[in-house]
C-alpha atoms as a PDB file:
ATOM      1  CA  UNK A   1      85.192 194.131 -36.653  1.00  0.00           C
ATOM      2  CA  UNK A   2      83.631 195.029 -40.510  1.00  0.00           C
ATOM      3  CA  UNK A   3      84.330 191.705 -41.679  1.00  0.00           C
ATOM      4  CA  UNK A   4      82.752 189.794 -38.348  1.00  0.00           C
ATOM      5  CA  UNK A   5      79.578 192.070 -38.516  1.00  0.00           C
ATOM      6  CA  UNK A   6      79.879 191.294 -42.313  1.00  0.00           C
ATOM      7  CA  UNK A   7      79.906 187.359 -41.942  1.00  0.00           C
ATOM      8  CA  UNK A   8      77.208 187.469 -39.385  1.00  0.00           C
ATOM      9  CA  UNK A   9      74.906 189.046 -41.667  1.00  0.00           C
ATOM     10  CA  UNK A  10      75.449 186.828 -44.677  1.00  0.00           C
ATOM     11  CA  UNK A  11      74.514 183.635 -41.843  1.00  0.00           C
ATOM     12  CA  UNK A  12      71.225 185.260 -40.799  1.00  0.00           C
ATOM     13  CA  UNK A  13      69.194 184.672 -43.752  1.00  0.00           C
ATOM     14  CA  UNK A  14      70.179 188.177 -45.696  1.00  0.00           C
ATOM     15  CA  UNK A  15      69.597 188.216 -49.305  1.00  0.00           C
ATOM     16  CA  UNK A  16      71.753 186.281 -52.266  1.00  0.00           C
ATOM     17  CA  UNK A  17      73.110 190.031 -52.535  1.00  0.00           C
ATOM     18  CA  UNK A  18      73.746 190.263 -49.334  1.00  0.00           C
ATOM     19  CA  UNK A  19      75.920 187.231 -49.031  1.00  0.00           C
ATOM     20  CA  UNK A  20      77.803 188.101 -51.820  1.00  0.00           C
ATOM     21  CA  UNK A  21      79.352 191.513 -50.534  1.00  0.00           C
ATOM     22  CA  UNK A  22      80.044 189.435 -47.340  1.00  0.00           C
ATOM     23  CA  UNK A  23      82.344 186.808 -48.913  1.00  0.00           C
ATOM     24  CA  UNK A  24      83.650 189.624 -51.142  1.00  0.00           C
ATOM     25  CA  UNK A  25      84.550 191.709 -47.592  1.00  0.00           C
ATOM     26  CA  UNK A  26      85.522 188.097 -46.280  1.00  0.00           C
ATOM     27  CA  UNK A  27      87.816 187.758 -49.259  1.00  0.00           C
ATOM     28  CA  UNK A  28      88.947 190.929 -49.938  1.00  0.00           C
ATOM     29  CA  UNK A  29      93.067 192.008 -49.696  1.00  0.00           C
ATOM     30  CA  UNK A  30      94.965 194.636 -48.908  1.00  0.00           C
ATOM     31  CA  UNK A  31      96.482 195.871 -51.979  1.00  0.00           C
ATOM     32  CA  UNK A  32      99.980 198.029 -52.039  1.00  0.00           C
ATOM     33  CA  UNK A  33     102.081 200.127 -54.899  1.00  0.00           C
ATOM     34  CA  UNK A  34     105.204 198.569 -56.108  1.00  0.00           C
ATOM     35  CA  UNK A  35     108.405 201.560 -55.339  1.00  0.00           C
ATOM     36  CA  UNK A  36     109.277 200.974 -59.206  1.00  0.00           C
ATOM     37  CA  UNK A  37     106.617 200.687 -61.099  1.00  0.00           C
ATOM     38  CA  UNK A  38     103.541 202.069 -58.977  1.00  0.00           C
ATOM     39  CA  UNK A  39     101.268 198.669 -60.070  1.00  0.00           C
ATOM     40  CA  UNK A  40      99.303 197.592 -57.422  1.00  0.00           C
ATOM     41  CA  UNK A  41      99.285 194.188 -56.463  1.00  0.00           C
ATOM     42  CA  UNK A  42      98.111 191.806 -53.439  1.00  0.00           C
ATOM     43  CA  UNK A  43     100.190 192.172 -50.104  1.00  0.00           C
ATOM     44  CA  UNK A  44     100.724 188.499 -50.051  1.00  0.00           C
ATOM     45  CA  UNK A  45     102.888 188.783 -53.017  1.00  0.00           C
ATOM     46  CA  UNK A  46     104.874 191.674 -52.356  1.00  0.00           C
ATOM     47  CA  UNK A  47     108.518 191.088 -52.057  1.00  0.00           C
ATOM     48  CA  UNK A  48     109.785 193.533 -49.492  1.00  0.00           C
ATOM     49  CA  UNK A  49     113.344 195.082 -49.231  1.00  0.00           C
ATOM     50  CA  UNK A  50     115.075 197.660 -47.667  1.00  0.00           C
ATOM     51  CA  UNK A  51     111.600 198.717 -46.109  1.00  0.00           C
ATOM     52  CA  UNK A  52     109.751 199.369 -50.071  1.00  0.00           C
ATOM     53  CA  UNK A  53     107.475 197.154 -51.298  1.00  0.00           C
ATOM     54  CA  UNK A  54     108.028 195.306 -54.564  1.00  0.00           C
ATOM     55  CA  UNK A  55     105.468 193.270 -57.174  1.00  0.00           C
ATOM     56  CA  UNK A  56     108.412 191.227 -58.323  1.00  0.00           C
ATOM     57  CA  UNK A  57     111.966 190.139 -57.380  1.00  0.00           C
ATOM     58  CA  UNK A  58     113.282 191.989 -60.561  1.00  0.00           C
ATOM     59  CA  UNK A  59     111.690 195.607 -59.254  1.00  0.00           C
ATOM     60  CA  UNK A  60     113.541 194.816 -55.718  1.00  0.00           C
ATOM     61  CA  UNK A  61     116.404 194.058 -57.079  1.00  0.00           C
ATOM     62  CA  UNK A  62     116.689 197.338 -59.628  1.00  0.00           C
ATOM     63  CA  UNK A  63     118.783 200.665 -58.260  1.00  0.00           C
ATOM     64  CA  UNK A  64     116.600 203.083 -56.214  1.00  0.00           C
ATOM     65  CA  UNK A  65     115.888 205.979 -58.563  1.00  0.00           C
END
């Protein structure tokens, strides 16, 4: 619902600003912690196994500690 009220803004003639945070909303991804290393990286890359979330093959792949 944020991001529809978000884009409807930026069409209605709000500021340069304005439009800016509503692509940025528009844009924006959820982020999550690799279970290895504790980076945090874009969902669309995580590499999931076992139920954990991973930012590489290599940190799926390594012994749960």
């Amino acid at each position: 619902a944020e991001l529809a009220e978000a884009e409807a803004r930026a069409r209605q003639g709000a500021s340069p600003q304005a439009q800016a945070r509503a692509r940025a909303v528009a844009e924006a991804e959820t982020m999550l912690s690799c279970a290895h290393c504790g980076i945090f990286f874009p969902a669309s890359e995580a590499v999931r196994r076992g139920g954990r979330d991973f930012c590489s093959q290599a940190h799926a792949e390594q012994p749960a500690s």
